[in-house]
N, C-alpha and C. Protein backbone atom coordinates (compact mmCIF):
# COMPACT_ATOMS: atom_id res chain seq x y z
N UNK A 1 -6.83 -7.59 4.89
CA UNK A 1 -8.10 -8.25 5.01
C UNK A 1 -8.27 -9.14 3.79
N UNK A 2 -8.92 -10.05 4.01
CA UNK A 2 -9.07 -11.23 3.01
C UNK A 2 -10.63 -11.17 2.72
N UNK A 3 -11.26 -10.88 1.86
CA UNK A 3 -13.05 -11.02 1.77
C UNK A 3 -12.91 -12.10 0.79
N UNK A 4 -13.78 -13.33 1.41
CA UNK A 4 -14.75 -14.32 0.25
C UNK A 4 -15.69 -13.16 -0.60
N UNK A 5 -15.85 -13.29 -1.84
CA UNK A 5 -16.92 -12.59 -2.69
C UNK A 5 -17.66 -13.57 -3.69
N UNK A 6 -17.21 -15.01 -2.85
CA UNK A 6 -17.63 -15.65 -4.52
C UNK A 6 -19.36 -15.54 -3.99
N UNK A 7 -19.94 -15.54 -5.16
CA UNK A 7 -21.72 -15.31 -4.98
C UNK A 7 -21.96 -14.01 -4.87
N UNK A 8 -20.83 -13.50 -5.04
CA UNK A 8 -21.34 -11.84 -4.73
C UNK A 8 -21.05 -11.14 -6.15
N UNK A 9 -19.87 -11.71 -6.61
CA UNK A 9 -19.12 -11.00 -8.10
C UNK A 9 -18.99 -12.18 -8.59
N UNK A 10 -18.89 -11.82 -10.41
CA UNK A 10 -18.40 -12.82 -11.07
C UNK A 10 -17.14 -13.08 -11.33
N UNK A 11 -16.41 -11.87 -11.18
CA UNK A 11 -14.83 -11.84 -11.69
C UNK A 11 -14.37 -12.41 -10.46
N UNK A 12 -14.04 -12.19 -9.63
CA UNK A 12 -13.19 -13.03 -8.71
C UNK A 12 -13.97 -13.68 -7.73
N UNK A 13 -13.32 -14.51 -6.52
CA UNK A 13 -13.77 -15.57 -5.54
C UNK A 13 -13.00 -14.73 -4.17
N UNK A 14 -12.14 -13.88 -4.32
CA UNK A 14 -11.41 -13.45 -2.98
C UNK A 14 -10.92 -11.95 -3.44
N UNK A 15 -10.79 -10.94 -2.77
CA UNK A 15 -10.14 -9.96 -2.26
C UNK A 15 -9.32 -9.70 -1.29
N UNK A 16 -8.09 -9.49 -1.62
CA UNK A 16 -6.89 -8.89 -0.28
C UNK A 16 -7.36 -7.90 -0.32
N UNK A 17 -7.42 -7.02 0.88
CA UNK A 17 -7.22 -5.49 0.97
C UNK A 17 -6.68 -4.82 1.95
N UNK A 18 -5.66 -4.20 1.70
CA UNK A 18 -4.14 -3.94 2.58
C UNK A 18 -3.98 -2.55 2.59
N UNK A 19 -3.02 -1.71 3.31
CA UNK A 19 -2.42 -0.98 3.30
C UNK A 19 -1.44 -0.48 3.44
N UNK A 20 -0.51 0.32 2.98
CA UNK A 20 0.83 0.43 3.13
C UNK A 20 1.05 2.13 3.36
N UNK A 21 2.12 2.31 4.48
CA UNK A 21 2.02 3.68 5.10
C UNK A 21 2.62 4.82 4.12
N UNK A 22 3.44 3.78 3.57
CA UNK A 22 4.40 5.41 2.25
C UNK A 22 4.85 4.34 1.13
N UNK A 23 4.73 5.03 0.10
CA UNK A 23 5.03 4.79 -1.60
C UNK A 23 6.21 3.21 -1.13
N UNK A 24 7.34 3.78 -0.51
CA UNK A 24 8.25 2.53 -0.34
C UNK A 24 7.51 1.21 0.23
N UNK A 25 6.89 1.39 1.60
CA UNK A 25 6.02 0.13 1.92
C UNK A 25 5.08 -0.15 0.80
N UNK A 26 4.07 0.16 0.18
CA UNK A 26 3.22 -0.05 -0.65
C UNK A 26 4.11 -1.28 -1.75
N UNK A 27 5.24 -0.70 -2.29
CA UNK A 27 6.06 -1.15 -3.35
C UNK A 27 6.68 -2.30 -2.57
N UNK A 28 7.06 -2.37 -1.22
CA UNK A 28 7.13 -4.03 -0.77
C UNK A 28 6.48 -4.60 -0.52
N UNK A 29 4.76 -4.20 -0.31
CA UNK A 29 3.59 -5.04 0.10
C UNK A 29 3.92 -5.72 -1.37
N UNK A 30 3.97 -4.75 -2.46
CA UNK A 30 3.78 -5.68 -3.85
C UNK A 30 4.69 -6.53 -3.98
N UNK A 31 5.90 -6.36 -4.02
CA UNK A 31 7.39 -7.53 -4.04
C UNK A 31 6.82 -8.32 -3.64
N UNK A 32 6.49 -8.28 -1.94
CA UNK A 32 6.48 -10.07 -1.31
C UNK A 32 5.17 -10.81 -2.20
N UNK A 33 4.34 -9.88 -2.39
CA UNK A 33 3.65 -10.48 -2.63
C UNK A 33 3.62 -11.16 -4.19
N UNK A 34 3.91 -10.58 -5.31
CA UNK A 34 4.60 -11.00 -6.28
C UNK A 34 5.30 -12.47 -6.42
N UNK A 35 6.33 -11.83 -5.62
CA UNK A 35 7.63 -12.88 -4.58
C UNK A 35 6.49 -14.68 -4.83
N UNK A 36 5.84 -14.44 -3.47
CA UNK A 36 5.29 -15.50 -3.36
C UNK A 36 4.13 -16.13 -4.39
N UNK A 37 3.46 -15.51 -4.96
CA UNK A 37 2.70 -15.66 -6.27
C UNK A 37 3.34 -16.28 -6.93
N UNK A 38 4.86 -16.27 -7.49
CA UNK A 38 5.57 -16.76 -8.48
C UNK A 38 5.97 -17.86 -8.28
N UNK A 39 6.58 -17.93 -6.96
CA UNK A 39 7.13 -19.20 -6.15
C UNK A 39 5.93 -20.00 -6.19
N UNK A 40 4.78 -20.06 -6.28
CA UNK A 40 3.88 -21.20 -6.09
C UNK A 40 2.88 -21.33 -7.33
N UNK A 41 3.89 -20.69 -8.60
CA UNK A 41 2.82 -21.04 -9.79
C UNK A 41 2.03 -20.06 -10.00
N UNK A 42 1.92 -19.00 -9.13
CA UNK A 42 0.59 -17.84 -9.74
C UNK A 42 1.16 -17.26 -11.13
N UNK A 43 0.16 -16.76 -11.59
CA UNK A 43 0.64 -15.68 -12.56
C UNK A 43 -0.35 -14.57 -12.48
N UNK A 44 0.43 -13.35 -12.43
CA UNK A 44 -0.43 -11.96 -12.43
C UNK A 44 -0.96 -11.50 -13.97
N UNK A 45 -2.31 -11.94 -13.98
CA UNK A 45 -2.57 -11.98 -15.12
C UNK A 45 -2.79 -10.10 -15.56
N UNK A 46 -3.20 -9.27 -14.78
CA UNK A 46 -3.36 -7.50 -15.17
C UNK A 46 -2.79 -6.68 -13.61
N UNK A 47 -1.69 -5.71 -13.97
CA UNK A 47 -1.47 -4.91 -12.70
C UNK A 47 -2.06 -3.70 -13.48
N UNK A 48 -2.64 -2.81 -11.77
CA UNK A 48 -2.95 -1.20 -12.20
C UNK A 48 -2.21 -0.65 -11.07
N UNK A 49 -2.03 1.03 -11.22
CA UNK A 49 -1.51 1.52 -10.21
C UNK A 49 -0.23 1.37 -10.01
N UNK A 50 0.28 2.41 -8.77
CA UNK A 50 1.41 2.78 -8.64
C UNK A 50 1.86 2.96 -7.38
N UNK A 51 3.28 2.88 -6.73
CA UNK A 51 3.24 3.20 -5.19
C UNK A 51 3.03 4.89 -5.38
N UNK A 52 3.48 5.43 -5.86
CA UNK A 52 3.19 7.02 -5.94
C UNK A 52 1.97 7.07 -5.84
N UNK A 53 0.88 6.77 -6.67
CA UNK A 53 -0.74 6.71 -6.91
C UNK A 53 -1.72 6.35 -5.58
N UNK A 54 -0.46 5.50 -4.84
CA UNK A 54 -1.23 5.30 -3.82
C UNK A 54 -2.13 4.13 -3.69
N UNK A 55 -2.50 3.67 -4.78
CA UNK A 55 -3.00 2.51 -5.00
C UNK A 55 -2.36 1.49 -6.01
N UNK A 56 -2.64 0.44 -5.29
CA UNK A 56 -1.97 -0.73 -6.74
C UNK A 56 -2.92 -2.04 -6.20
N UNK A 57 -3.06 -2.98 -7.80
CA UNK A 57 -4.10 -3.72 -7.87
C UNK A 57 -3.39 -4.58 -8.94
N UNK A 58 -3.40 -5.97 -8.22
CA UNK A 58 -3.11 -7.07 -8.86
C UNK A 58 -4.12 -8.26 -8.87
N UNK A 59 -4.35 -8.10 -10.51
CA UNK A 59 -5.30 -8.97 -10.91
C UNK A 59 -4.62 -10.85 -11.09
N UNK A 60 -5.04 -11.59 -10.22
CA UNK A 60 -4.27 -13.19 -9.87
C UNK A 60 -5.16 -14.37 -10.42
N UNK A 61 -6.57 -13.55 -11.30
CA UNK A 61 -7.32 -14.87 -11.84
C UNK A 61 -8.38 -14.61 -10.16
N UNK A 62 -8.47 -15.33 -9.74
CA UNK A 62 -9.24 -15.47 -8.86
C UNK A 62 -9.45 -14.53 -7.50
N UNK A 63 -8.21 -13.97 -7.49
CA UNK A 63 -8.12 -13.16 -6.41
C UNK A 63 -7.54 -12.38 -6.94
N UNK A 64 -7.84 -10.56 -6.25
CA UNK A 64 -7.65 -9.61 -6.47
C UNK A 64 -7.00 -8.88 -5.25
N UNK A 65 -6.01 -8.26 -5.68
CA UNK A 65 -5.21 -7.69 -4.33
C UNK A 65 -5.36 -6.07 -4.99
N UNK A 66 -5.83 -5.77 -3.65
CA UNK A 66 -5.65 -4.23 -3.12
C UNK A 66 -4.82 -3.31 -2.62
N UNK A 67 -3.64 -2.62 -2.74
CA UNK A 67 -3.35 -2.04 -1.90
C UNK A 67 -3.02 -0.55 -1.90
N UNK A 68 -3.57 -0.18 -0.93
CA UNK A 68 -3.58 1.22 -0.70
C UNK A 68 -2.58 1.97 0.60
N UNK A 69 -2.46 3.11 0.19
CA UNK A 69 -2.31 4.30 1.53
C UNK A 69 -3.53 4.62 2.30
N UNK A 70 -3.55 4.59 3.39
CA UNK A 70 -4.65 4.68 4.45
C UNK A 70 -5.50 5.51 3.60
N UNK A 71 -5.09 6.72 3.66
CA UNK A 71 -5.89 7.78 2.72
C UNK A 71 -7.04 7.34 1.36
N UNK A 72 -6.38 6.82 0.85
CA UNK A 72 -7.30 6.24 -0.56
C UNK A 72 -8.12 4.82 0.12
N UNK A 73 -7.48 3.75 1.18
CA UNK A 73 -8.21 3.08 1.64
C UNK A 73 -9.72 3.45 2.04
N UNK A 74 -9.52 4.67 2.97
CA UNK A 74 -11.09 5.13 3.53
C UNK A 74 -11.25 5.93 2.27
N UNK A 75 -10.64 6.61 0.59
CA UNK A 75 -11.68 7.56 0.27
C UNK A 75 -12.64 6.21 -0.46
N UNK A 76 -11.95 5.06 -0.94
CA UNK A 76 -12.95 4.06 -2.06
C UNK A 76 -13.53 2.91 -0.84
N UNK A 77 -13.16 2.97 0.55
CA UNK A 77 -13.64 2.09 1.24
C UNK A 77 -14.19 0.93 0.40
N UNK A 78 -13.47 0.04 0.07
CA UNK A 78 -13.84 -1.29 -0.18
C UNK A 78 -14.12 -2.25 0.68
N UNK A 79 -13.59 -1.75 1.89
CA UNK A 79 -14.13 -2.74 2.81
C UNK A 79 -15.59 -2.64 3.11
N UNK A 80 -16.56 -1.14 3.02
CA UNK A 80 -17.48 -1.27 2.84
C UNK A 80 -18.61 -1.40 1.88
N UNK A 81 -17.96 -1.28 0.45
CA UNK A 81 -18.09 -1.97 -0.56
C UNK A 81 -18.78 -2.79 -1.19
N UNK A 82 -18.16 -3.68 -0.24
CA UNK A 82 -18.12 -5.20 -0.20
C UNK A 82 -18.60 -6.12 0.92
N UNK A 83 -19.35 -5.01 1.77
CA UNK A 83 -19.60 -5.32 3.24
C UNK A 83 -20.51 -6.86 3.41
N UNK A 84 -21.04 -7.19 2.25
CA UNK A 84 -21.66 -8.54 2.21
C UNK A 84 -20.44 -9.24 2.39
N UNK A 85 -19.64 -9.48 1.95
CA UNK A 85 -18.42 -10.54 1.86
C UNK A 85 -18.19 -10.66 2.97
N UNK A 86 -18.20 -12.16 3.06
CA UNK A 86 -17.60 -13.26 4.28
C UNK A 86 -15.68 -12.74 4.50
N UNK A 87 -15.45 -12.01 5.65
CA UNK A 87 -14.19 -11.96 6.24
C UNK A 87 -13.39 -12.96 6.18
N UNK A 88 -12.50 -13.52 5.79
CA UNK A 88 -11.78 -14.74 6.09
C UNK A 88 -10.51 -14.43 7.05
N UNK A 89 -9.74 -13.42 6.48
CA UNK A 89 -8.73 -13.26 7.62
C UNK A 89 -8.78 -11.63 7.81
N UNK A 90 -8.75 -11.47 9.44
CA UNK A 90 -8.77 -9.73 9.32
C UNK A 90 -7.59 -9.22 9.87
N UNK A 91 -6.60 -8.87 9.66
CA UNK A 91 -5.28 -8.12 10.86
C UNK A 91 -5.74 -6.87 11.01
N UNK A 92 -5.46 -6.40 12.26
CA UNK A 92 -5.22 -4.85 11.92
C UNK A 92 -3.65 -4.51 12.72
C-alpha cells in the first residue's frame, strides 16, 4: 500500500506498507527495493529492523517503507493509523 500523508505528518510525504510471509521474503521485499532506490539516485538515509524482527523500515527522505510479517502488520496496524491518508496504490 502506498498512503499520501503529506498534511498529515511532517517527516514524510508517502508511506509504503507491505508485507512479507517469512524472514527470507521480507529480506527480498528489502533487496528489490534497495535495488531500485539506488538505481535511480535514492539514498536510504536511516534503516530499523530486521527480517527475523519481523519488521523493517527504511527511512528514503520523503518516503518511508514498511515492511512487515502479517502478524506485526495487524498488531501496529498502520494502515489504520494513518486511516486519514489518501491511498494512492492498494494491491492485495
Amino acid at each position: 500500500m502506498l498512503l499520501d500523508v503529506r498534511g498529515l505528518c511532517f517527516f514524510a510525504d508517502y508511506f509504503v506498507v507491505c508485507s512479507g510471509d517469512t524472514q527470507r521474503h521480507i529480506e527480498a521485499i528489502w533487496q528489490n527495493i534497495e535495488g531500485e532506490v539506488k538505481s535511480n539516485g535514492g539514498i536510504l538515509y536511516h534503516g530499523e529492523g530486521t527480517p527475523d524482527s519481523g519488521w523493517m523500515l527504511g527511512d528514503y527522505g520523503s518516503i518511508l517503507v514498511h515492511i512487515f510479517t502479517q502478524e506485526k502488520r495487524e498488531y501496529y496496524q498502520l494502515d489504520q493509523l494513518w486511516g486519514e491518508a489518501t491511498p494512492v496504490i492498494r494491491i492485495q
